[in-house]
C-alpha atoms as a PDB file:
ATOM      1  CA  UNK A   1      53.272  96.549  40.554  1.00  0.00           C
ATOM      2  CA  UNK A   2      56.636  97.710  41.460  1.00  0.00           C
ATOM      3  CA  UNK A   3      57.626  96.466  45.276  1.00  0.00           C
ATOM      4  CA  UNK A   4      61.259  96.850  47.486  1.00  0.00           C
ATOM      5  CA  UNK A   5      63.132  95.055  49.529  1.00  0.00           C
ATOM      6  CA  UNK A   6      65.385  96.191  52.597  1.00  0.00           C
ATOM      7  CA  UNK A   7      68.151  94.387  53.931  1.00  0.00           C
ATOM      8  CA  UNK A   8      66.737  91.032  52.271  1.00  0.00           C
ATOM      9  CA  UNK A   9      62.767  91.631  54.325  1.00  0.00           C
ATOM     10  CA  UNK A  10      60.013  89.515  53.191  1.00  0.00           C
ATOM     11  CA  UNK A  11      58.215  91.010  50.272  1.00  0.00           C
ATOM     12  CA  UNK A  12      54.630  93.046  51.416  1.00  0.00           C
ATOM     13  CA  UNK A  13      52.038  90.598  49.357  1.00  0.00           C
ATOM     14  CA  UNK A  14      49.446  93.011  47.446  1.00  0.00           C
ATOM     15  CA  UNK A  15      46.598  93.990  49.028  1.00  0.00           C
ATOM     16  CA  UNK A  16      44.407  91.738  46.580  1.00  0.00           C
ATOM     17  CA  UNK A  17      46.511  88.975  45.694  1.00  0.00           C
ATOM     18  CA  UNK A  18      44.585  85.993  43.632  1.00  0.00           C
ATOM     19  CA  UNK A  19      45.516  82.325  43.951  1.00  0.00           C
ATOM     20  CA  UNK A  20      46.434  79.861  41.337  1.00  0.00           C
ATOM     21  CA  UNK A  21      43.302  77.418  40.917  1.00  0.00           C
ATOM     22  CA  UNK A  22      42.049  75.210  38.141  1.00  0.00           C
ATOM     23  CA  UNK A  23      40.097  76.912  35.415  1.00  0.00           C
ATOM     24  CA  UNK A  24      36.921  74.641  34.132  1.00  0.00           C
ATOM     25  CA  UNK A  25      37.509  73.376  30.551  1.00  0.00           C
ATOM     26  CA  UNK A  26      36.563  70.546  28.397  1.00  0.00           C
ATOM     27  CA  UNK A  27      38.693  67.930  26.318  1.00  0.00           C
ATOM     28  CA  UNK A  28      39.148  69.785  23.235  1.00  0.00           C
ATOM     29  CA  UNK A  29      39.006  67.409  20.140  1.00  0.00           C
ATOM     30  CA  UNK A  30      35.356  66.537  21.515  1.00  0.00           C
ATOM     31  CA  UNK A  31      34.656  70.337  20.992  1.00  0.00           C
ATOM     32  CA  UNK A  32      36.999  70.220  17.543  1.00  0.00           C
ATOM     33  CA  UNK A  33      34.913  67.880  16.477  1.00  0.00           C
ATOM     34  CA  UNK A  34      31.653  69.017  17.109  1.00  0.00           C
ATOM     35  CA  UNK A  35      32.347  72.410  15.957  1.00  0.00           C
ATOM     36  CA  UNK A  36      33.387  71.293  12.751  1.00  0.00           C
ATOM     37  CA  UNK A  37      30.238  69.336  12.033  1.00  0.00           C
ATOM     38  CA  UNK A  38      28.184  72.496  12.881  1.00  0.00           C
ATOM     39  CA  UNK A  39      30.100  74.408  10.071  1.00  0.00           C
ATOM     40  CA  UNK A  40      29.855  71.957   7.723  1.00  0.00           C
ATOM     41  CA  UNK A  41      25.621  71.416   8.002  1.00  0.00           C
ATOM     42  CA  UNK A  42      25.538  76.187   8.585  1.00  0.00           C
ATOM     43  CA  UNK A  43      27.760  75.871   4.899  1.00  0.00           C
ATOM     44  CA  UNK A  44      24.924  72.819   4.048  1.00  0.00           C
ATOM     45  CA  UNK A  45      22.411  75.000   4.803  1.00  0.00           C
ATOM     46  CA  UNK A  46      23.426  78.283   2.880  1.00  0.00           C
ATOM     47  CA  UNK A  47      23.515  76.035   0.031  1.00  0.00           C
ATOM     48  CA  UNK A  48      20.085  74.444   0.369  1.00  0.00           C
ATOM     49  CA  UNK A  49      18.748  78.169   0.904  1.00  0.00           C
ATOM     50  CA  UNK A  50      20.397  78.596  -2.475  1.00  0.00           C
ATOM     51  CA  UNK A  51      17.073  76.300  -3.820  1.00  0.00           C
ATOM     52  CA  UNK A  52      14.212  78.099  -2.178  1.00  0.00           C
ATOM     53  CA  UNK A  53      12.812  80.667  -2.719  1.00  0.00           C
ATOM     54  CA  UNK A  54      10.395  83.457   0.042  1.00  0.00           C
ATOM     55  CA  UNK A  55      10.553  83.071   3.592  1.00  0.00           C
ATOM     56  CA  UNK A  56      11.852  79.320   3.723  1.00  0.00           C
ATOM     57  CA  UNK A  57      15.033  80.430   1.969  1.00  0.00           C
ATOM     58  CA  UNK A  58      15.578  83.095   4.388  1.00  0.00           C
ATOM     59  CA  UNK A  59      15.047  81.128   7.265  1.00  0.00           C
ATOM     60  CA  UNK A  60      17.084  78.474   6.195  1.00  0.00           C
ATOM     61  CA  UNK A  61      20.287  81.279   5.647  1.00  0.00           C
ATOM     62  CA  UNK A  62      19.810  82.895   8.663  1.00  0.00           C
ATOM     63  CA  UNK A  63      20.301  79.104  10.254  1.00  0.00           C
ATOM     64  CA  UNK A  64      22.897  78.556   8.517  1.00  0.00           C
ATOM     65  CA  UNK A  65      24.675  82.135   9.253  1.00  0.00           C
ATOM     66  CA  UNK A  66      23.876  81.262  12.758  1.00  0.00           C
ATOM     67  CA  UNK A  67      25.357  77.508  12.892  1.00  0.00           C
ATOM     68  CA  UNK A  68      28.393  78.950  11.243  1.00  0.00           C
ATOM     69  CA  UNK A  69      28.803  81.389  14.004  1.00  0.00           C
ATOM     70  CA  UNK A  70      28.308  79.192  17.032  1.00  0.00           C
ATOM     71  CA  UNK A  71      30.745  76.564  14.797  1.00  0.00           C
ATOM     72  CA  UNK A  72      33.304  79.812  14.859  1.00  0.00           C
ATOM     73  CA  UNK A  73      33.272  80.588  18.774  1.00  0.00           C
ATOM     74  CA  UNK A  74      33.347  76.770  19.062  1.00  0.00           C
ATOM     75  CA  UNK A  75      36.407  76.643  17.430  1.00  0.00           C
ATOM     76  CA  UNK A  76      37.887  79.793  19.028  1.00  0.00           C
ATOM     77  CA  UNK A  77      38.022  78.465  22.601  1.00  0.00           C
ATOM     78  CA  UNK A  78      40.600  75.615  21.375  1.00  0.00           C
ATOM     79  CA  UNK A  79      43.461  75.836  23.598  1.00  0.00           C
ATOM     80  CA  UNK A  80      46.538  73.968  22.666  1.00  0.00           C
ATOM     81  CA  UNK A  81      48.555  73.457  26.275  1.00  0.00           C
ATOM     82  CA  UNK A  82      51.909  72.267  25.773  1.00  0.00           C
ATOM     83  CA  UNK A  83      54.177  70.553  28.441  1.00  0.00           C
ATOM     84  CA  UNK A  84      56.119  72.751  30.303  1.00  0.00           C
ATOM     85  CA  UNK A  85      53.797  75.803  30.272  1.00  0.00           C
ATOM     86  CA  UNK A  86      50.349  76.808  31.549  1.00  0.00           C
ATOM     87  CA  UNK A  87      47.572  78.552  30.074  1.00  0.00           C
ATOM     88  CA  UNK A  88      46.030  81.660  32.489  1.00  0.00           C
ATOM     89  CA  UNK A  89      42.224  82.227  32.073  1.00  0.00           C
ATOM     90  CA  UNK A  90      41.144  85.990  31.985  1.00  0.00           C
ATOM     91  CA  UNK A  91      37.930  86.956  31.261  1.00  0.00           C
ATOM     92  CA  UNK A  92      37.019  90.769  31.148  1.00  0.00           C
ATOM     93  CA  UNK A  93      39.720  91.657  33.343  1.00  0.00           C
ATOM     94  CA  UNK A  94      38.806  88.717  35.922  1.00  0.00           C
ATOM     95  CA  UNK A  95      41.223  85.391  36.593  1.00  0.00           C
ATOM     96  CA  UNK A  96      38.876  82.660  36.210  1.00  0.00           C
ATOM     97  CA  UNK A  97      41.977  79.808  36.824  1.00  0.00           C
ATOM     98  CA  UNK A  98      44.367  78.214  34.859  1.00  0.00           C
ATOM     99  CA  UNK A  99      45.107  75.426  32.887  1.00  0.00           C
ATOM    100  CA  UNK A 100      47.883  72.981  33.165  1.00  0.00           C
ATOM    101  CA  UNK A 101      46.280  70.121  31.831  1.00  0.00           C
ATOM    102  CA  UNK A 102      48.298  69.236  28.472  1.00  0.00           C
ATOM    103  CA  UNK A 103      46.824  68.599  25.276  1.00  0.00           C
ATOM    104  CA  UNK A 104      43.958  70.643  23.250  1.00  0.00           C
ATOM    105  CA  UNK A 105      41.344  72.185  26.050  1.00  0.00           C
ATOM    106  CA  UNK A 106      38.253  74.378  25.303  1.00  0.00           C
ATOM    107  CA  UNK A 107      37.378  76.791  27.536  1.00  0.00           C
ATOM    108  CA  UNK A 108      35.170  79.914  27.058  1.00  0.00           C
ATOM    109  CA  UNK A 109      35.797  81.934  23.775  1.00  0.00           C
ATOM    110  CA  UNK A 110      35.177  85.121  25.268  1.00  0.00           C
ATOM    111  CA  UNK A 111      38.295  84.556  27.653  1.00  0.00           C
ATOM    112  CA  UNK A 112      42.115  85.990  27.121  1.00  0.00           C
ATOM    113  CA  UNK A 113      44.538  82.917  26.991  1.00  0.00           C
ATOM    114  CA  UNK A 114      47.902  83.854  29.000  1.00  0.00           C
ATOM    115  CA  UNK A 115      50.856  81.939  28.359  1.00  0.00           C
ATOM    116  CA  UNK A 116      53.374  81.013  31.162  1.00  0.00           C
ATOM    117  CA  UNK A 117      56.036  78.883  31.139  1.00  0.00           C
ATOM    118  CA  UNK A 118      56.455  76.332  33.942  1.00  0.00           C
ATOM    119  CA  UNK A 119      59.967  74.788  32.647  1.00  0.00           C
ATOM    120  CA  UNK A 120      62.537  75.036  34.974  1.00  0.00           C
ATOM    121  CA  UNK A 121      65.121  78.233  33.728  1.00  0.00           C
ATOM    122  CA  UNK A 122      68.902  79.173  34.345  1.00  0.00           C
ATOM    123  CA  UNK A 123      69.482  82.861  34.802  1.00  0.00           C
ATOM    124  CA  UNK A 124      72.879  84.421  35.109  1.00  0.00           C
ATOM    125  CA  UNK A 125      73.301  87.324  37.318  1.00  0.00           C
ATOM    126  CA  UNK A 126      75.471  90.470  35.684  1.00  0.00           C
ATOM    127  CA  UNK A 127      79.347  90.621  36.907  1.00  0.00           C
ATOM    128  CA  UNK A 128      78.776  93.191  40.200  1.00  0.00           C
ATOM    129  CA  UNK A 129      81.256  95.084  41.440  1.00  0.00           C
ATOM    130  CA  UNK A 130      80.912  95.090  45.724  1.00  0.00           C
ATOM    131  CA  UNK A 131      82.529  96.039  48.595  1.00  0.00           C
ATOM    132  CA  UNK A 132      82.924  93.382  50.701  1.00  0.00           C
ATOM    133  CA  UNK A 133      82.018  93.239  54.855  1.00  0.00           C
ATOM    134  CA  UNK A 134      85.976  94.214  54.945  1.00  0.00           C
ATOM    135  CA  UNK A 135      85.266  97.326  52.337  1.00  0.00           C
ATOM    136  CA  UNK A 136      87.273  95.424  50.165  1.00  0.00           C
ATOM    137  CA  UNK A 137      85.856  95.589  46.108  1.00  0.00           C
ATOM    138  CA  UNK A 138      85.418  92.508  44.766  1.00  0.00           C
ATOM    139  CA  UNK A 139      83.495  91.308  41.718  1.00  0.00           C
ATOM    140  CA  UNK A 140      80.559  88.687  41.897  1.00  0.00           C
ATOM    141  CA  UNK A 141      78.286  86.403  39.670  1.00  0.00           C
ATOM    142  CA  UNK A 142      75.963  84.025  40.693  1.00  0.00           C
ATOM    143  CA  UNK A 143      73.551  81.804  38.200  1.00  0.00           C
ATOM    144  CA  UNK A 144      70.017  80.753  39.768  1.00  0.00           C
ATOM    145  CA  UNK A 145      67.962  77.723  38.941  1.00  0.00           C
ATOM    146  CA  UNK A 146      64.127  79.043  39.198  1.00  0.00           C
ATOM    147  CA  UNK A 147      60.879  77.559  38.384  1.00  0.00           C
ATOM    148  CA  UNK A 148      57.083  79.571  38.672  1.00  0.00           C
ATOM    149  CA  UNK A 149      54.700  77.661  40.841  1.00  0.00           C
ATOM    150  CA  UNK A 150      51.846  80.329  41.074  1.00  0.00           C
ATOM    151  CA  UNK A 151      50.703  81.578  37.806  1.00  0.00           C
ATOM    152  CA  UNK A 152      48.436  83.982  39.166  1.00  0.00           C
ATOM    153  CA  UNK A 153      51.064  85.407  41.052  1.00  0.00           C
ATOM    154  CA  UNK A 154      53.620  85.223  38.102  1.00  0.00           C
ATOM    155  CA  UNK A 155      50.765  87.648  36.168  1.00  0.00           C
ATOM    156  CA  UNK A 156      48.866  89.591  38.487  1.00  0.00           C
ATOM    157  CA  UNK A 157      51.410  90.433  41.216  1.00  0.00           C
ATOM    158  CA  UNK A 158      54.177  91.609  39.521  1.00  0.00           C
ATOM    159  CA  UNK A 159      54.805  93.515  36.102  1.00  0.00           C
ATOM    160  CA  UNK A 160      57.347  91.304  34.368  1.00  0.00           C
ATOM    161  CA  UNK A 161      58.226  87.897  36.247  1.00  0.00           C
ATOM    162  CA  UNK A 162      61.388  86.858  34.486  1.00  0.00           C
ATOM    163  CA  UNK A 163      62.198  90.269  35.138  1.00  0.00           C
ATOM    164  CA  UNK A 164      61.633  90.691  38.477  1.00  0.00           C
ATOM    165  CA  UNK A 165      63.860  87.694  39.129  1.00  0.00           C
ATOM    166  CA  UNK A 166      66.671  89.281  37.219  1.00  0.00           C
ATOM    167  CA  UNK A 167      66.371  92.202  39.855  1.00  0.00           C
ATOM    168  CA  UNK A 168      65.870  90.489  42.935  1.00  0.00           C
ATOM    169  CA  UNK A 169      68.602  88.571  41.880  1.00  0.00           C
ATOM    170  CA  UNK A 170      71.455  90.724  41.841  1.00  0.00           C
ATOM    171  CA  UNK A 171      70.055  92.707  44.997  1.00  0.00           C
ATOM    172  CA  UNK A 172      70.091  89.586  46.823  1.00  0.00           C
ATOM    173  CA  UNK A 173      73.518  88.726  45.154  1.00  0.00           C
ATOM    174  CA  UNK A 174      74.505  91.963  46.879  1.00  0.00           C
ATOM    175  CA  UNK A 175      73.119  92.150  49.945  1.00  0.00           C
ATOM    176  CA  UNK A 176      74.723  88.769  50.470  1.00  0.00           C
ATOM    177  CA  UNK A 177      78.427  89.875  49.339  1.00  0.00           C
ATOM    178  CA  UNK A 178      78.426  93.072  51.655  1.00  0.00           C
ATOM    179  CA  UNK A 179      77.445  91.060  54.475  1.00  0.00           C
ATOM    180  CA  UNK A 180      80.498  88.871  54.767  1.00  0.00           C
ATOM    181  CA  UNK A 181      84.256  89.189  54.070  1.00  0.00           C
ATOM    182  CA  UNK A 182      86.284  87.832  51.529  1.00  0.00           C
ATOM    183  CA  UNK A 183      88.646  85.715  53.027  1.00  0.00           C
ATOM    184  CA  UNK A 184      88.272  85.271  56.774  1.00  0.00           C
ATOM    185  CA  UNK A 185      92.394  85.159  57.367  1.00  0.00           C
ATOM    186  CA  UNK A 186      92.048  82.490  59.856  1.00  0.00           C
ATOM    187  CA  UNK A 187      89.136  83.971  61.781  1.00  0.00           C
ATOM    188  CA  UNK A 188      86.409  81.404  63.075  1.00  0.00           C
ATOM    189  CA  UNK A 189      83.607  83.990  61.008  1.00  0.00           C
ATOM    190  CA  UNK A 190      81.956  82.904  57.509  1.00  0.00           C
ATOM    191  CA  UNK A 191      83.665  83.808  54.232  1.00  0.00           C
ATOM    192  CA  UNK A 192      82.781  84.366  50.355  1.00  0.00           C
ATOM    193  CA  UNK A 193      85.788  82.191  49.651  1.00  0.00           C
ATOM    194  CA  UNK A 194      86.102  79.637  52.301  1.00  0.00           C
ATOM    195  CA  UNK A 195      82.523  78.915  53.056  1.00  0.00           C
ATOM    196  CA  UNK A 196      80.618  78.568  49.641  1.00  0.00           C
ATOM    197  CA  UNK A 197      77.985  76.336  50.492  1.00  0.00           C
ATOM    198  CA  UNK A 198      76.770  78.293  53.560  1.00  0.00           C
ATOM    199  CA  UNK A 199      77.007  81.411  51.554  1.00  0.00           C
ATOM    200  CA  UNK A 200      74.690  79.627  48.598  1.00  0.00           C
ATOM    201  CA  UNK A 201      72.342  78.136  51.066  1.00  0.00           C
ATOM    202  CA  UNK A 202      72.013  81.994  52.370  1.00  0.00           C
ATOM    203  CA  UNK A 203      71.599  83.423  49.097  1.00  0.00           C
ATOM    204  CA  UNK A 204      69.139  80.981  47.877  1.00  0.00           C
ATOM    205  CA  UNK A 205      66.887  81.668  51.460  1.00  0.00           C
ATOM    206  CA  UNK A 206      67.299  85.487  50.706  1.00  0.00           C
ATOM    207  CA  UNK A 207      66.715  85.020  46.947  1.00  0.00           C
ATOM    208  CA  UNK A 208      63.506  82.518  47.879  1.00  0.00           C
ATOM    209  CA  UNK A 209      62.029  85.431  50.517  1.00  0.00           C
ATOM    210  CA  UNK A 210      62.228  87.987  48.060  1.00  0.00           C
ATOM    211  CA  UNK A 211      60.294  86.027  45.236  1.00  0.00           C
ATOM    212  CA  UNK A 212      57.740  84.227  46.506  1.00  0.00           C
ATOM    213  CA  UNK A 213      55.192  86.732  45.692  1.00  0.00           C
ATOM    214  CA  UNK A 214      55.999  86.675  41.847  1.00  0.00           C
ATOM    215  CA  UNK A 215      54.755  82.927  42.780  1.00  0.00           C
ATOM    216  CA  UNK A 216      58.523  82.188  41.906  1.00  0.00           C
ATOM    217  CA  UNK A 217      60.875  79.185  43.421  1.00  0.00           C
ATOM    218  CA  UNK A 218      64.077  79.069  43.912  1.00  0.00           C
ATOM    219  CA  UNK A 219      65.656  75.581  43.174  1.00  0.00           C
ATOM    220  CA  UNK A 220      69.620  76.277  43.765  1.00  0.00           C
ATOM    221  CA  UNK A 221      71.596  79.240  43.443  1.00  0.00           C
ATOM    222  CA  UNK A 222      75.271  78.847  42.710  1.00  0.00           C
ATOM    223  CA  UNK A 223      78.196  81.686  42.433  1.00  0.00           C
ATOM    224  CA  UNK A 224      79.677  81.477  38.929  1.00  0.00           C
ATOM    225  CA  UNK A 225      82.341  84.276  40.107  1.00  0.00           C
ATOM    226  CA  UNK A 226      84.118  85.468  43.297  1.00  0.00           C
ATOM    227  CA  UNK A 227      87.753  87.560  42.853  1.00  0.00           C
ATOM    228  CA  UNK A 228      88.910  90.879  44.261  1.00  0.00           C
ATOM    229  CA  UNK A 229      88.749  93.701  42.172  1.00  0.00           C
ATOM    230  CA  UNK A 230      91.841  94.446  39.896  1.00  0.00           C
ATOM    231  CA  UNK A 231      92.746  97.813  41.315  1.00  0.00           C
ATOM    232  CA  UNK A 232      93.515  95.250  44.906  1.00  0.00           C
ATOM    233  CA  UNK A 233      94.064  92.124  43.271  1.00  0.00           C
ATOM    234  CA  UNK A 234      97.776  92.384  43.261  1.00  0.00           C
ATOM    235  CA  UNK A 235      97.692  93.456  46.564  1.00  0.00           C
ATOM    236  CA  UNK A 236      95.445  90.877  48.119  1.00  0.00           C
ATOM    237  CA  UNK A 237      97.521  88.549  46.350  1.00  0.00           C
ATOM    238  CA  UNK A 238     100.468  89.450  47.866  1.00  0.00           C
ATOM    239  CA  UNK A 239      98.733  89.481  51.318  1.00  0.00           C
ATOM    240  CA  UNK A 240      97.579  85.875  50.809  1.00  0.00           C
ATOM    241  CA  UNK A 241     100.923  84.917  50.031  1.00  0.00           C
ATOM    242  CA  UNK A 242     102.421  86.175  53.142  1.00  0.00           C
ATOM    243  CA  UNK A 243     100.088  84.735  54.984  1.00  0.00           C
ATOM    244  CA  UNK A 244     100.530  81.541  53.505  1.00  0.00           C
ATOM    245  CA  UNK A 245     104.553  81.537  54.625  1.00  0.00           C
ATOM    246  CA  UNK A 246     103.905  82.507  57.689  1.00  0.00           C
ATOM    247  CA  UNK A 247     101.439  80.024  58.497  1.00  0.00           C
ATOM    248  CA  UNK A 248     104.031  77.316  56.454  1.00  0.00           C
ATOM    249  CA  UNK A 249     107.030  78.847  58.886  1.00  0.00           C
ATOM    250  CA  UNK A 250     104.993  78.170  61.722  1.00  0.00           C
ATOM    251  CA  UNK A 251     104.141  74.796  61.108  1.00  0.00           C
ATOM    252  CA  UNK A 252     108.032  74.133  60.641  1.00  0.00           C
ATOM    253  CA  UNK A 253     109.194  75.876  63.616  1.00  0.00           C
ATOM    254  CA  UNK A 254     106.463  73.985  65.435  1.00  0.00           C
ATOM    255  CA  UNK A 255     108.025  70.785  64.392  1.00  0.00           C
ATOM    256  CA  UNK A 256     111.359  71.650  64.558  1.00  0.00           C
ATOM    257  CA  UNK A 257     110.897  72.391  68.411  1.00  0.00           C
ATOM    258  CA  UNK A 258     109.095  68.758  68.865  1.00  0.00           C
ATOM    259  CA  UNK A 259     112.167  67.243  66.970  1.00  0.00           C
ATOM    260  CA  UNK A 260     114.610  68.817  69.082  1.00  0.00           C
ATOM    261  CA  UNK A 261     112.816  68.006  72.270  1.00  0.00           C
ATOM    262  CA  UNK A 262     112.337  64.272  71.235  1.00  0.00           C
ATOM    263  CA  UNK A 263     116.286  64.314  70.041  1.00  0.00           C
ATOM    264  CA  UNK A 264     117.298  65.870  73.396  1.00  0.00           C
ATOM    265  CA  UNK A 265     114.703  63.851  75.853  1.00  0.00           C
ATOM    266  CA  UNK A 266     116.329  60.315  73.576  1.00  0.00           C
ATOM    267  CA  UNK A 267     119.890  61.537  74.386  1.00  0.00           C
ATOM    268  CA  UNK A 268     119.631  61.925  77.991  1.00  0.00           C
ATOM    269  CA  UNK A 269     117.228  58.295  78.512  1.00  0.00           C
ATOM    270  CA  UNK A 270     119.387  56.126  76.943  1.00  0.00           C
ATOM    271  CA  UNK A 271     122.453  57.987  78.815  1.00  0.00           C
ATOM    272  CA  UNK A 272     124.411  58.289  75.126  1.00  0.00           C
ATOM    273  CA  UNK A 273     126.171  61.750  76.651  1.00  0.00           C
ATOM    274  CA  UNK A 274     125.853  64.490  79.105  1.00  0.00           C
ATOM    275  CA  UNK A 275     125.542  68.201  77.757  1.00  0.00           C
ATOM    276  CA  UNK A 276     125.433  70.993  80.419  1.00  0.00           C
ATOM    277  CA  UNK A 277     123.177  73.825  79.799  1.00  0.00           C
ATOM    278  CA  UNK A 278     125.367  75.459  77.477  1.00  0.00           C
ATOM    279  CA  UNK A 279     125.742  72.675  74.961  1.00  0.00           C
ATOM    280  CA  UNK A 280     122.572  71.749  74.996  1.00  0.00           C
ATOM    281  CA  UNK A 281     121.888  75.349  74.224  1.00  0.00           C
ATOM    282  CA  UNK A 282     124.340  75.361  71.327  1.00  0.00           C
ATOM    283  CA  UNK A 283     123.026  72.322  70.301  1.00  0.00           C
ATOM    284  CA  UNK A 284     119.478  73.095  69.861  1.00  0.00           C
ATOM    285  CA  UNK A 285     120.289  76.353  67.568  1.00  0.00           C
ATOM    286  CA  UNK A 286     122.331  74.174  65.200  1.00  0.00           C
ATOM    287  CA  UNK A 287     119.073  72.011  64.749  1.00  0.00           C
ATOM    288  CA  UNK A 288     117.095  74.671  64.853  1.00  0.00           C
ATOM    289  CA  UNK A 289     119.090  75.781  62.016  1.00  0.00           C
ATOM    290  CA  UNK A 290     119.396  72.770  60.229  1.00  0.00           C
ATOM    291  CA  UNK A 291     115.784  71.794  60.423  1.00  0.00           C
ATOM    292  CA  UNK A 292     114.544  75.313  59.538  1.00  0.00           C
ATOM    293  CA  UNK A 293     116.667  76.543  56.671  1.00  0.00           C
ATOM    294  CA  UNK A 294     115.542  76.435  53.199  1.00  0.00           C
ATOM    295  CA  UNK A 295     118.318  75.596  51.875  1.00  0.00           C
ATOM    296  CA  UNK A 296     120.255  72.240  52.939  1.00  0.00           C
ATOM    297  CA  UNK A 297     123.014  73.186  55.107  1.00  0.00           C
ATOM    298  CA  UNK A 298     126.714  72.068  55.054  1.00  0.00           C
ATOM    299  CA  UNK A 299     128.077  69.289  57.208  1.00  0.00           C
ATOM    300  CA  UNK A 300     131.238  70.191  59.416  1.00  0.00           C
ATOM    301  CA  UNK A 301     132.889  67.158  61.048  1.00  0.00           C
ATOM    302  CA  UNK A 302     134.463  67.933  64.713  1.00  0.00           C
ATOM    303  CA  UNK A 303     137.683  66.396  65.147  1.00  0.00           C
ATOM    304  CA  UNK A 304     137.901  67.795  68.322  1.00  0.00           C
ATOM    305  CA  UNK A 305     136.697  67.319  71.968  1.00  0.00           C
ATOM    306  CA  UNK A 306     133.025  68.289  72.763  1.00  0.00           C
ATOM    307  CA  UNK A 307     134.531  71.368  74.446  1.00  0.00           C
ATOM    308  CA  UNK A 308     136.645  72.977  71.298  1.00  0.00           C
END
């Protein structure tokens, strides 16, 4: 049953959906037991038939044919359950239940046996290739941690379970890299690269809606791989790196200025000289300067007055 989801919407559930309840079944080494003793006295029997002769000897071999049938279907509803995986109950096309219970069970002969594994699975996502909220490509992996909780739903609802997960998986994966940017470039918004828990706590609520009715969980999601696209790499790189200088310039201008105040605001409290406007001027660009260069500037010693 093939079903679609828009823009991350809640799965439609099917219009008959069946619910994950215990099937009835019986310790099975009571059963084991029990139908080995009826095979053993049918095989008895055909022997003793062996010594008679008229209508007791055919009597006694249709028992035994009989016993050794019942002993057969005996044995043929063993079901070995092993931890980690589930045994779903169909008989003639009907879900009778399931069984989780581990250990050999015995339940009705007659019935189809469908494994399902309960163990908790990693699944990688494919490297996808996205444009970002920006338009920008960019190429994304995430790995989710999954678990089924509804067998019935696992079976009956959709087609192939593991496989629907792989699908939903990188739509979700999608849906969430289109709806946000990149980098947010100092914007209060939410980013791929600057807000990756929010962004995995989204995906794994998407991920979780778009599952549940493969009777799927999601346990964690996690991106494995965020990074521009090559063709923009370079680019972006170079962008980033600009970005990072200015905001580094701007923090040193910022505490150039502070420095310069506090130097000039000292100077005149504790009366150590008087500068008119101009020389305070001229001396506030050679800090500036000083303070702001890259590069460690020269010393020049003035012999002179304050005024040459």
């Amino acid at each position: 049953m093939t079903q679609e989801v828009i823009a991350g919407a809640a799965l439609p559930p099917p219009a008959q959906q069946v619910t994950e309840r215990e099937a009835r079944s019986v310790p099975g080494m009571w059963m084991l037991l029990l139908g080995i003793v009826v095979i053993i006295v049918g095989v008895v029997l055909s022997i003793v038939s062996g010594h008679l002769s008229g209508d007791a000897a055919t009597a006694v071999l249709t028992l035994s044919v009989l016993l050794y049938l019942a002993g057969s279907m005996l044995l043929g509803g063993l079901t070995p359950v092993v931890p980690g995986r589930a045994r779903v109950i169909q008989l003639f096309g009907k879900y009778r239940g399931t069984v989780r219970e581990q250990g050999l069970q015995w339940v009705n002969p007659l019935t189809r046996r469908i494994e399902v594994s309960t163990r908790i699975r990693n699944q990688e996502s494919a490297q996808l290739k996205v444009n970002d909220a920006d338009g920008n490509p960019i190429e994304i992996a995430a790995v989710v941690v999954w678990q089924v909780r509804n067998t019935a739903h696992a079976i009956y609802a959709v087609d192939d379970f593991a496989k629907f997960v792989t699908i939903q998986t990188e739509t979700a994966v999608r849906h969430i890299a289109s709806s946000y940017p990149y980098d947010n470039r100092g914007a209060d918004v939410l980013s791929l690269r600057d807000n990756a828990d929010e962004i995995t706590e989204r995906l794994s609520e998407e991920l979780r809606t778009r599952v549940r009715a493969a009777g799927v969980d999601i346990i964690e999601t996690r991106l494995t791989r965020l990074s521009y696209a090559p063709e923009i790499a370079q680019a972006m790189l170079r962008t980033q790196q600009a970005s990072a200088v200015v905001g580094a310039r701007q923090r040193i201008v910022e505490g150039a200025v502070g420095m310069v105040r506090l130097a000039l605001q000292r100077l005149e409290e504790e009366g150590v000289v008087e500068l008119d406007e101009e020389r305070k001027a001229a001396m506030v660009s050679n800090l500036l300067v000083v303070l702001c260069s890259e590069q460690a500037t020269q010393q020049v010693v003035n012999t002179g007055s304050l005024y040459q």
